[in-house]
C-alpha atoms as a PDB file:
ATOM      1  CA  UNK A   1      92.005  36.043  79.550  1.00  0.00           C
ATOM      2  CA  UNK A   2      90.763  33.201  81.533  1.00  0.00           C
ATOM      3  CA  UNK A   3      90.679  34.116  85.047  1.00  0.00           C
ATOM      4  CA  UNK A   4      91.501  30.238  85.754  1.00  0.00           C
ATOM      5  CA  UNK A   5      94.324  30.200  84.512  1.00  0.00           C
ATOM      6  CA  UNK A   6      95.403  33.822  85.121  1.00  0.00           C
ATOM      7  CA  UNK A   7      94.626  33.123  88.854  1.00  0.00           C
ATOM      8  CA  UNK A   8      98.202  30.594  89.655  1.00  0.00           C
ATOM      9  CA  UNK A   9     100.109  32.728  87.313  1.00  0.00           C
ATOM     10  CA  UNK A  10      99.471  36.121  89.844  1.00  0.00           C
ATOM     11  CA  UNK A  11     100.076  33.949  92.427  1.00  0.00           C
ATOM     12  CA  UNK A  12     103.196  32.546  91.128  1.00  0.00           C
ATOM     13  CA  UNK A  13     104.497  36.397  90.822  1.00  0.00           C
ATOM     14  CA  UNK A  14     103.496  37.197  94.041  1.00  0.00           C
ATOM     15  CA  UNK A  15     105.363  34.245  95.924  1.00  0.00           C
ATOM     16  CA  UNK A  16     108.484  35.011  93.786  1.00  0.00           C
ATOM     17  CA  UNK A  17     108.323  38.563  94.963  1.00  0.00           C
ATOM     18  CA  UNK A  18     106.966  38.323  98.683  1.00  0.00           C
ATOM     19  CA  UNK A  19     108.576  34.877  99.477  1.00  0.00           C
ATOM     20  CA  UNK A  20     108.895  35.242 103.128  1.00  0.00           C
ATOM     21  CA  UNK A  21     106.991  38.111 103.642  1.00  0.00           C
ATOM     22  CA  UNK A  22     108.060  42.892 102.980  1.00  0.00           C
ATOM     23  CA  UNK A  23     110.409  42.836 105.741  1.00  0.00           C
ATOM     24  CA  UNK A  24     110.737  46.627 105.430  1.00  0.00           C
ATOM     25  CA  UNK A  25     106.940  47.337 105.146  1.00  0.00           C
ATOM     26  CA  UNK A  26     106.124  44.690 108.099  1.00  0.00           C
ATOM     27  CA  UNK A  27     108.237  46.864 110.344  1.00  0.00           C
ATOM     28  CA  UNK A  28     106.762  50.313 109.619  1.00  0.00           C
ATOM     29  CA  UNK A  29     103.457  49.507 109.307  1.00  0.00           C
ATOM     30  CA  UNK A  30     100.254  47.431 111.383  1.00  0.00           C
ATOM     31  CA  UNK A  31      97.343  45.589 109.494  1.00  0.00           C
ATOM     32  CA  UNK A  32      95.100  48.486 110.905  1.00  0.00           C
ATOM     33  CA  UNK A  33      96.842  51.247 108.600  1.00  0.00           C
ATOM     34  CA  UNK A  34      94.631  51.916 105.675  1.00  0.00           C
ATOM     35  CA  UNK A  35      96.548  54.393 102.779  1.00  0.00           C
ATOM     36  CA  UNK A  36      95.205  55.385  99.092  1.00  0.00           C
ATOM     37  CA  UNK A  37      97.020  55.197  95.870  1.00  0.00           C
ATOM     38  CA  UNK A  38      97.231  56.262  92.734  1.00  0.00           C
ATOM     39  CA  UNK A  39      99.010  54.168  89.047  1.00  0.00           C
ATOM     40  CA  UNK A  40      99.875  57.203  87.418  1.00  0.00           C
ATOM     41  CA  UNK A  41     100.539  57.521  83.423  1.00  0.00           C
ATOM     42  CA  UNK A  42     104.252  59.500  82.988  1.00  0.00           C
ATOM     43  CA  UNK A  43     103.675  59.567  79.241  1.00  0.00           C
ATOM     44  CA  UNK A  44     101.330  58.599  76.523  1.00  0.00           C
ATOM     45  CA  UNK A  45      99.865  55.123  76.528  1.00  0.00           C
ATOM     46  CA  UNK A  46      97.085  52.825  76.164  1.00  0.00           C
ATOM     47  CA  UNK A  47      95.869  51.093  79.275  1.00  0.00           C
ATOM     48  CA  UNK A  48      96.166  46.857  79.420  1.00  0.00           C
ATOM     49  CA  UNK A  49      95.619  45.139  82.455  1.00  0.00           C
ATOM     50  CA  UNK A  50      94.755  47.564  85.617  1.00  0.00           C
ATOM     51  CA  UNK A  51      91.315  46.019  86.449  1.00  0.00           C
ATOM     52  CA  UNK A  52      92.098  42.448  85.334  1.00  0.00           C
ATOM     53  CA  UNK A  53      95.777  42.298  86.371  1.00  0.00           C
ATOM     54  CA  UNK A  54      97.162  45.160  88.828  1.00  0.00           C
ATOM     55  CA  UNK A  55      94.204  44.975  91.162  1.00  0.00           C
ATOM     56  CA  UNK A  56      93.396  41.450  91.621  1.00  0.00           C
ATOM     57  CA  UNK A  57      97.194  41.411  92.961  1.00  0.00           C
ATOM     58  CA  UNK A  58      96.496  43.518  95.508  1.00  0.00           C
ATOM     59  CA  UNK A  59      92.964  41.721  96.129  1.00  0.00           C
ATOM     60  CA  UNK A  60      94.856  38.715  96.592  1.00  0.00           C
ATOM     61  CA  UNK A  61      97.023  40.210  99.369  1.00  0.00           C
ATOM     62  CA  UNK A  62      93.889  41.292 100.986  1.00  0.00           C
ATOM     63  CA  UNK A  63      90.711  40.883  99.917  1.00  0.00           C
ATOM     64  CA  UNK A  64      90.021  44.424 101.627  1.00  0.00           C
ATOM     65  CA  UNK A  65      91.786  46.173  99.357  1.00  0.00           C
ATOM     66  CA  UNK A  66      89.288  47.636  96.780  1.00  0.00           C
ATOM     67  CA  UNK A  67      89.209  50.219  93.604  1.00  0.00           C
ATOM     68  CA  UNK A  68      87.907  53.479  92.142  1.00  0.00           C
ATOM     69  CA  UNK A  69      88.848  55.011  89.129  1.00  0.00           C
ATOM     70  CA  UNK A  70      90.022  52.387  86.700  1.00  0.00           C
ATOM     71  CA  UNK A  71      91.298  53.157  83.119  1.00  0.00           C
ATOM     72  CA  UNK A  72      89.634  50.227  81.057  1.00  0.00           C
ATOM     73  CA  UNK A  73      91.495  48.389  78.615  1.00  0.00           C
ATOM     74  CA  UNK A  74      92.124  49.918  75.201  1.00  0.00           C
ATOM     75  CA  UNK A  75      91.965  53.503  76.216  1.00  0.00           C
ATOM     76  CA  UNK A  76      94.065  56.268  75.689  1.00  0.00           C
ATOM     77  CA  UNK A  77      96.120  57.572  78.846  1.00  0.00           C
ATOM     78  CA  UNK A  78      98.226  61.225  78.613  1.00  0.00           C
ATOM     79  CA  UNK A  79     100.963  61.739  80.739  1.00  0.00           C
ATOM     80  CA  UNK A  80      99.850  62.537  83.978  1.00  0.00           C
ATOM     81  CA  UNK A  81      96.333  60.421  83.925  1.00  0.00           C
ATOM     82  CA  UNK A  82      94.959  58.271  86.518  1.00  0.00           C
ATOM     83  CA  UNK A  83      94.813  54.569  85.679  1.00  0.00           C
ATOM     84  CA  UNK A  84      94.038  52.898  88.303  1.00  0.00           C
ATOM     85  CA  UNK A  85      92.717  54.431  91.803  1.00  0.00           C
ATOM     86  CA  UNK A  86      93.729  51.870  94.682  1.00  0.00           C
ATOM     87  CA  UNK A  87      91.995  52.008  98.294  1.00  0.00           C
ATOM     88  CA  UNK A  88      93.102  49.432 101.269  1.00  0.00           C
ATOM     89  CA  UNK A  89      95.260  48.299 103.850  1.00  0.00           C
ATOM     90  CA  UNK A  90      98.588  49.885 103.253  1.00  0.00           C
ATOM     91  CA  UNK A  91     100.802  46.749 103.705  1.00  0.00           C
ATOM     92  CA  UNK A  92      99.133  44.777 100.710  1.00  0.00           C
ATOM     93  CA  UNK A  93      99.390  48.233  98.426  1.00  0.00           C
ATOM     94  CA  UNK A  94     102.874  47.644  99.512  1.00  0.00           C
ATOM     95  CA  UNK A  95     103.660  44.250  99.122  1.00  0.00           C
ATOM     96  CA  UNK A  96     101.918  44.090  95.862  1.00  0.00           C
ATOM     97  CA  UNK A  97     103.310  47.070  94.076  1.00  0.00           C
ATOM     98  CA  UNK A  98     106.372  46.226  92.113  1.00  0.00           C
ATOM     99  CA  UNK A  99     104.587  42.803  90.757  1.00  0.00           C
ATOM    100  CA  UNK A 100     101.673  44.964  89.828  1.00  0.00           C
ATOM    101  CA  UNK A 101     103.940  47.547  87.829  1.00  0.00           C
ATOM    102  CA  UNK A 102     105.980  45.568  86.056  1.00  0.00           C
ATOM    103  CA  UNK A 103     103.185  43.418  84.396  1.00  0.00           C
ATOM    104  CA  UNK A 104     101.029  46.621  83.897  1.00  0.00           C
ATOM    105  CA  UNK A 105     104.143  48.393  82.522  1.00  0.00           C
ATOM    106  CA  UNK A 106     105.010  45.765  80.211  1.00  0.00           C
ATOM    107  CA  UNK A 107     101.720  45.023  79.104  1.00  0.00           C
ATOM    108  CA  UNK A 108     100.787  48.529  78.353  1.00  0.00           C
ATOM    109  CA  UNK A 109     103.984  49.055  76.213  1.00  0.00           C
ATOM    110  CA  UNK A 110     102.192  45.866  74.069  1.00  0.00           C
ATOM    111  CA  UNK A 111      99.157  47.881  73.716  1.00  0.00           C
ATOM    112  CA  UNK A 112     100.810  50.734  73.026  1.00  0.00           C
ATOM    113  CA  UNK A 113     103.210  49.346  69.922  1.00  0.00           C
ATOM    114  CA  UNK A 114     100.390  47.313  68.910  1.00  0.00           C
ATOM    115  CA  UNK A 115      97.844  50.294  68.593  1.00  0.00           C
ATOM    116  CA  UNK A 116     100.827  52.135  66.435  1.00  0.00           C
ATOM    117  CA  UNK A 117     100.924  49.407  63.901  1.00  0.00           C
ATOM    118  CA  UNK A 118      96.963  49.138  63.777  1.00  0.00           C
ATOM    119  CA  UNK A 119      97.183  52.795  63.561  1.00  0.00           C
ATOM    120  CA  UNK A 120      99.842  52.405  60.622  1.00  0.00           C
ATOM    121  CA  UNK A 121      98.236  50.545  58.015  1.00  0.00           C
ATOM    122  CA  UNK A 122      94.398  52.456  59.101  1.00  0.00           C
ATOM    123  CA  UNK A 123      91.848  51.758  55.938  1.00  0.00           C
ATOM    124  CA  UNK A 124      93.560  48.827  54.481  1.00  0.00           C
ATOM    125  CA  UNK A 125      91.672  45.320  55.341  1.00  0.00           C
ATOM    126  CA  UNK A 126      94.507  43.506  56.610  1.00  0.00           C
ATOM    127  CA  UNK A 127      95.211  42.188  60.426  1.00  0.00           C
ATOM    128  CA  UNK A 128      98.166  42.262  62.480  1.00  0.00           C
ATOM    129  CA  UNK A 129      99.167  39.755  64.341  1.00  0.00           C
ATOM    130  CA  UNK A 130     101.940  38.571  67.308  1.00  0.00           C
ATOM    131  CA  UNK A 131     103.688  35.587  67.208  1.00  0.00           C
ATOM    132  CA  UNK A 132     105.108  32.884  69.866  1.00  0.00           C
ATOM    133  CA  UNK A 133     108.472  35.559  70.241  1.00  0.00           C
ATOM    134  CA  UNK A 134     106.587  35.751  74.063  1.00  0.00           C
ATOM    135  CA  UNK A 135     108.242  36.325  77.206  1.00  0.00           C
ATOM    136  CA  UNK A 136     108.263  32.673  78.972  1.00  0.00           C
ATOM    137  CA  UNK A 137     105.436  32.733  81.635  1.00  0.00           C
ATOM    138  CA  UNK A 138     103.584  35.271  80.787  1.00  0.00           C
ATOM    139  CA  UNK A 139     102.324  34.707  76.943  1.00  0.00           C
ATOM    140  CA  UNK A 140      98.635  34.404  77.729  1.00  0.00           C
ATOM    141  CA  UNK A 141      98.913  38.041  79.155  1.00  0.00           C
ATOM    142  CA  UNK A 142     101.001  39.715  76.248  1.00  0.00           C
ATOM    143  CA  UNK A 143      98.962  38.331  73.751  1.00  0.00           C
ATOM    144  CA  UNK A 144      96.198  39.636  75.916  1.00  0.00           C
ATOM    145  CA  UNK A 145      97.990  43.193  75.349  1.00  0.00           C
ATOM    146  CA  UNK A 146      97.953  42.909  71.857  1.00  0.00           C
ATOM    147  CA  UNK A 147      94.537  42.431  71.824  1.00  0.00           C
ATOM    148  CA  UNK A 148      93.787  45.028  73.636  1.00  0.00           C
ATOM    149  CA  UNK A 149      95.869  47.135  71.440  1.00  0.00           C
ATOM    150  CA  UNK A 150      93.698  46.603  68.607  1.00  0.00           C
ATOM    151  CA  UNK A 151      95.857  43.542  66.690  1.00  0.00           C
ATOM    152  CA  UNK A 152      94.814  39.848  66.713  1.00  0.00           C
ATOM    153  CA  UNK A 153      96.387  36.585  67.965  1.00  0.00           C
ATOM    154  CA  UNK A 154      98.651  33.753  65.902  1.00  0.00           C
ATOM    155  CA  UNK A 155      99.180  30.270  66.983  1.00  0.00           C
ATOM    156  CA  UNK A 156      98.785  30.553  70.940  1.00  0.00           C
ATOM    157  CA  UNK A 157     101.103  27.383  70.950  1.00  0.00           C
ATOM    158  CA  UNK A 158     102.387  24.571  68.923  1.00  0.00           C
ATOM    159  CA  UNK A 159      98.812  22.627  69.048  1.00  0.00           C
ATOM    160  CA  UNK A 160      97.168  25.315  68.093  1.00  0.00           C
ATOM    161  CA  UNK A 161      97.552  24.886  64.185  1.00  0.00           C
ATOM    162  CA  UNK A 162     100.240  23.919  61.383  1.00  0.00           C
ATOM    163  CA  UNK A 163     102.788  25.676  60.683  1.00  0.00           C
ATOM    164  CA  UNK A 164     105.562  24.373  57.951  1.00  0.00           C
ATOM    165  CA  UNK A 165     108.755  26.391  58.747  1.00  0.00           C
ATOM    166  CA  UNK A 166     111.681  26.445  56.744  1.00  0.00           C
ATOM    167  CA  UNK A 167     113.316  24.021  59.244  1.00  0.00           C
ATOM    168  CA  UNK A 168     110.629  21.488  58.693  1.00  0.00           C
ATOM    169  CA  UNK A 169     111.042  22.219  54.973  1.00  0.00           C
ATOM    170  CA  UNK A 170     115.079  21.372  54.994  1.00  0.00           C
ATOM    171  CA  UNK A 171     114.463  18.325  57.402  1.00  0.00           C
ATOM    172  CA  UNK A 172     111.687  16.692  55.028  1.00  0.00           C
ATOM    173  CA  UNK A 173     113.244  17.545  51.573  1.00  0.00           C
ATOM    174  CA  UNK A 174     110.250  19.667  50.499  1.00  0.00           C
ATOM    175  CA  UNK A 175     106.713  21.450  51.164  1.00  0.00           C
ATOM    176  CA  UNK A 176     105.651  18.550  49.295  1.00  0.00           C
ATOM    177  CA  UNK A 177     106.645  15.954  51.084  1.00  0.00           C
ATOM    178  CA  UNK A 178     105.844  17.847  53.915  1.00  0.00           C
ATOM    179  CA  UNK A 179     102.308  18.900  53.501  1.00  0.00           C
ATOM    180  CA  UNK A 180     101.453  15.195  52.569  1.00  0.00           C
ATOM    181  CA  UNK A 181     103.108  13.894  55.760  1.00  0.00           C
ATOM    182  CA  UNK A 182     101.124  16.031  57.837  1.00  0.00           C
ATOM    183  CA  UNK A 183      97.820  15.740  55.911  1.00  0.00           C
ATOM    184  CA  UNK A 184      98.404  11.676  56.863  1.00  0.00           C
ATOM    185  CA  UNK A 185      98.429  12.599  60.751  1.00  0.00           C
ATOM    186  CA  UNK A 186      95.925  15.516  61.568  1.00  0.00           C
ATOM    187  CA  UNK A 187      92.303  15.950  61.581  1.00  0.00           C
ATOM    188  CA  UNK A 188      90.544  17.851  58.010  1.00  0.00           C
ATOM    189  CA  UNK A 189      89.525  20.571  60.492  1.00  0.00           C
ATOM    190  CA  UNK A 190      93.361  22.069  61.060  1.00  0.00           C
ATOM    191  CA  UNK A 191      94.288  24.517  58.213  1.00  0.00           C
ATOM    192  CA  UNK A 192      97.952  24.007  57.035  1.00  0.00           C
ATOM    193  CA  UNK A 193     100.420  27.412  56.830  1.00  0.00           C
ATOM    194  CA  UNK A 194     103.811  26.914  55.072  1.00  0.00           C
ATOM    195  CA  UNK A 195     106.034  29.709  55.090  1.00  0.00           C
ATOM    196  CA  UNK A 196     107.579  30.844  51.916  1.00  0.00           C
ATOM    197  CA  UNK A 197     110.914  33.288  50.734  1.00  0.00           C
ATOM    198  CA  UNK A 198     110.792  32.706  47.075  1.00  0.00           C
ATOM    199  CA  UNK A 199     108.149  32.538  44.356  1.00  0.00           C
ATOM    200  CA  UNK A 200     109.078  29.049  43.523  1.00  0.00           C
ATOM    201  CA  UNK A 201     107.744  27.645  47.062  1.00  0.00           C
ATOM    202  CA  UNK A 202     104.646  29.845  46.549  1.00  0.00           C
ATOM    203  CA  UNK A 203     103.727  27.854  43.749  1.00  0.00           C
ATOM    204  CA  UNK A 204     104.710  24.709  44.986  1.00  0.00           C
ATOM    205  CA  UNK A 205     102.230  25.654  48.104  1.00  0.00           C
ATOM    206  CA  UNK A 206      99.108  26.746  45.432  1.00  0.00           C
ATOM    207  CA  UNK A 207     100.284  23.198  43.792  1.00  0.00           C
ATOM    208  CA  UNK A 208      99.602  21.354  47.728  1.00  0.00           C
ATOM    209  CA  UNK A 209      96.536  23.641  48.314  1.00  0.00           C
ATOM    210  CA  UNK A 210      97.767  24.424  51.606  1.00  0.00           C
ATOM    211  CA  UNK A 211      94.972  27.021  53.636  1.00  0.00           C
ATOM    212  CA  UNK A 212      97.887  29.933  53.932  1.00  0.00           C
ATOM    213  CA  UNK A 213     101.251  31.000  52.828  1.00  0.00           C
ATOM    214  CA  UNK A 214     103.227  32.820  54.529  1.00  0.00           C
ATOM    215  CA  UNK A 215     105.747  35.506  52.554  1.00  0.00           C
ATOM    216  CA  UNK A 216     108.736  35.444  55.004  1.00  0.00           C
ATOM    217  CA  UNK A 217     111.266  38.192  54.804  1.00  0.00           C
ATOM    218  CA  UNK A 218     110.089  38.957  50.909  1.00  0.00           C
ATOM    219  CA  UNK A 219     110.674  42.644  49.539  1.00  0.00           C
ATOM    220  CA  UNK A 220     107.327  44.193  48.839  1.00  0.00           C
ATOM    221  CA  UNK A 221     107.615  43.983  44.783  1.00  0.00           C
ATOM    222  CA  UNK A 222     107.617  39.968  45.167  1.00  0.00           C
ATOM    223  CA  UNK A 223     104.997  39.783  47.841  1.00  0.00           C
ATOM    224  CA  UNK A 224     103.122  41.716  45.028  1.00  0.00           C
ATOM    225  CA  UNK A 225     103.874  39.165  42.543  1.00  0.00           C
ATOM    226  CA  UNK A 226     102.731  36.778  45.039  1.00  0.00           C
ATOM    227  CA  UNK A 227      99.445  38.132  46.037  1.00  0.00           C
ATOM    228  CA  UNK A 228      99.118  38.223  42.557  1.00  0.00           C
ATOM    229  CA  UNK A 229      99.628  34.578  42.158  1.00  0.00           C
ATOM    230  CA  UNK A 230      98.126  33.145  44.651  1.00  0.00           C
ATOM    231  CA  UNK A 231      94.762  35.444  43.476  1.00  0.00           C
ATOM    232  CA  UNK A 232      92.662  34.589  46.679  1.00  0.00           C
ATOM    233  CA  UNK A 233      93.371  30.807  46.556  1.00  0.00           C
ATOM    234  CA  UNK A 234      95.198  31.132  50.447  1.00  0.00           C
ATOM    235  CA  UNK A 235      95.069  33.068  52.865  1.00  0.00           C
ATOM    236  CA  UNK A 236      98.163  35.182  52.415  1.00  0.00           C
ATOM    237  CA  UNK A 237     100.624  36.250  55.718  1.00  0.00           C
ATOM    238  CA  UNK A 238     103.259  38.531  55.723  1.00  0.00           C
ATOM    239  CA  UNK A 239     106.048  38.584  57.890  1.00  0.00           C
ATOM    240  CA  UNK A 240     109.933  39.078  58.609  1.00  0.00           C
ATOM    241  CA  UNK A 241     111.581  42.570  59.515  1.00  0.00           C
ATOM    242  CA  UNK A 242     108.470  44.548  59.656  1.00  0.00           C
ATOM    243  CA  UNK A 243     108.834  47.776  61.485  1.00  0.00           C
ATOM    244  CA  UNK A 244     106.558  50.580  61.800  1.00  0.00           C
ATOM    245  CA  UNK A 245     108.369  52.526  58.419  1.00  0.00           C
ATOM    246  CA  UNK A 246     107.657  49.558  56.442  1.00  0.00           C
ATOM    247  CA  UNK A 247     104.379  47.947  57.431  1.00  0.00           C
ATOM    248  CA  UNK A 248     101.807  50.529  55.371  1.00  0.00           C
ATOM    249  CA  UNK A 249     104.194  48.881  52.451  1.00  0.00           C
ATOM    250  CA  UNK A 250     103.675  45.485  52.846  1.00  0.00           C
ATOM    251  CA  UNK A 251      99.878  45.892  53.750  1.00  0.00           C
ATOM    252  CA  UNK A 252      99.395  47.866  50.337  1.00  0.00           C
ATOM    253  CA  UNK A 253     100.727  44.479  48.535  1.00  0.00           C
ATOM    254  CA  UNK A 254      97.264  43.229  49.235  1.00  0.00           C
ATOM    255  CA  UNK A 255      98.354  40.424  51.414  1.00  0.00           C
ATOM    256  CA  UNK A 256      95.575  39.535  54.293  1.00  0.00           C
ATOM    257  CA  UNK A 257      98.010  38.836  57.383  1.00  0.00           C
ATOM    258  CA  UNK A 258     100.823  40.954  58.548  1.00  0.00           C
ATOM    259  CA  UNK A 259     102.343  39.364  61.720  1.00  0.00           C
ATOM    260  CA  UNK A 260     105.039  41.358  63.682  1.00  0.00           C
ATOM    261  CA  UNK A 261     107.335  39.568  66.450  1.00  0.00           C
ATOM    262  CA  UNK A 262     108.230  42.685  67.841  1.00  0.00           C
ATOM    263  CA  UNK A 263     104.735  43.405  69.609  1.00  0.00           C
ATOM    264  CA  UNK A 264     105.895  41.369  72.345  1.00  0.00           C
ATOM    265  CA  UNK A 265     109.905  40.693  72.099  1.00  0.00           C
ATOM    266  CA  UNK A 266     110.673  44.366  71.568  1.00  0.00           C
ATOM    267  CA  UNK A 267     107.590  46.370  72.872  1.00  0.00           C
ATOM    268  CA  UNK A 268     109.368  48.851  75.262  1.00  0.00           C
ATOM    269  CA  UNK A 269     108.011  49.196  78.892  1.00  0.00           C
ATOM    270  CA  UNK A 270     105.586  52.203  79.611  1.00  0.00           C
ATOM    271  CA  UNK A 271     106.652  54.463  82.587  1.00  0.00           C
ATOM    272  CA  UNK A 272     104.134  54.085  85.429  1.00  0.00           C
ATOM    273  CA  UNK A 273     104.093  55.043  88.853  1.00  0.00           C
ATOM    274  CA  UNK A 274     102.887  54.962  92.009  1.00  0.00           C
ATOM    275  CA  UNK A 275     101.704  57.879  93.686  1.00  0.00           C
ATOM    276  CA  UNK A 276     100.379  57.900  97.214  1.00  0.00           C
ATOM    277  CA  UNK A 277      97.732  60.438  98.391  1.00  0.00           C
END
């Protein structure tokens, strides 16, 4: 993650949260009391974000606050582990605590789904990938979780590449027409995917010489067929209703791409906590 642009999206959480200012914690507490805490793991995870995302919220509250024992990114976490050791003044551990679990929690269930899948198709020499099914706001950090989970990054945004839909398809009249429109506005240097459901549009793609084809929703005999067909000539992604039963499936097809919405609209939350000393 780039911290420049990570740095007015913390703040943005922050202000949202804090607003006026911890009404409950300004009355208990002075800016001389100091207090140590602990993010606790209450089940099995894989870390994303303590270091780069929980703590610097709490740095930015007060740049006193400082850490110890930090679970880096990637690693395994039982139930009951330390992730994150937190020493400062106890208003900012405060103030900062439910902004600093819910993005940890969140992006931790990423990692955690994501290192499932990777851990799913293990030996087969195939990727997988999110998509742009993000939570608005926060899609440089959840495709920062998938990372960290082990799986790769799509299209970050629409600029980021080509990507012939089957809306663009029923606008235009055809991949044809389509391929040659775009191929009339954008630089040699952007590859061109068109996503495909039916073996007719796969060869209509090999026909364009489009740089990937997408299989979208196919059953795994006819992405076989396709692989097949296409015989190296594209790069080949797979995608549409995979789930954690079915993904070993579609990677043993032989197709090269296997992108999964589902890492980041329907990763579930991890369970972390709090725990003073």
């Amino acid at each position: 993650m780039d911290a420049y642009l990570l740095d007015p999206l913390l703040d943005r959480f922050i202000h949202e949260d804090l607003e006026h200012g911890d009404i409950t914690t300004d009355a208990i507490f002075t800016d001389k009391d100091q207090s140590h805490a602990y993010f606790t793991a209450r089940e099995p995870l894989v870390a994303a974000g303590m270091a780069k995302v929980a703590w610097p919220i709490f740095s930015k509250l007060n740049p006193k606050t400082t850490y110890g024992r930090v679970l880096q990114d990637g690693k395994h976490a039982d139930k009951g582990d330390i992730l994150l050791e937190l020493i400062g003044p106890t208003r900012a551990l405060l103030r900062g605590e439910r902004v600093a679990l819910n993005l940890v929690q969140r992006l931790c269930g990423i990692a955690t789904l994501t290192a499932a899948f990777v851990a799913a198709i293990d030996g087969l020499d195939v990727k997988i990938v999110d998509t742009r099914k993000t939570t608005p706001g926060l899609r440089m950090l959840e495709k920062y979780a998938v990372r960290v989970g082990g799986g790769s990054n799509h299209r970050f945004s629409l600029s980021d590449g080509v990507m012939i839909k089957d809306n663009h398809i029923a606008a235009c009249g055809s991949i044809t027409d389509a391929v040659k429109r775009v191929r009339r506005q954008v630089p040699h240097t952007i590859n061109i995917e068109v996503e495909t459901d039916t073996m007719a549009q796969v060869e209509e793609c090999l026909a364009c010489r489009v740089g990937v084809i997408m299989l979208d929703n196919m059953d795994t005999k006819t992405m076989e067929e396709a692989v097949k067909l296409i015989d190296g000539r594209a790069v080949i992604e797979a995608s549409g209703g995979v789930s954690l039963d079915t993904v070993r499936a579609i990677a043993e097809t032989g197709v090269d791409v296997i992108s999964v919405g589902g890492l980041t609209h329907s990763a579930p939350a991890c369970d972390i906590g709090m725990d003073w000393c």
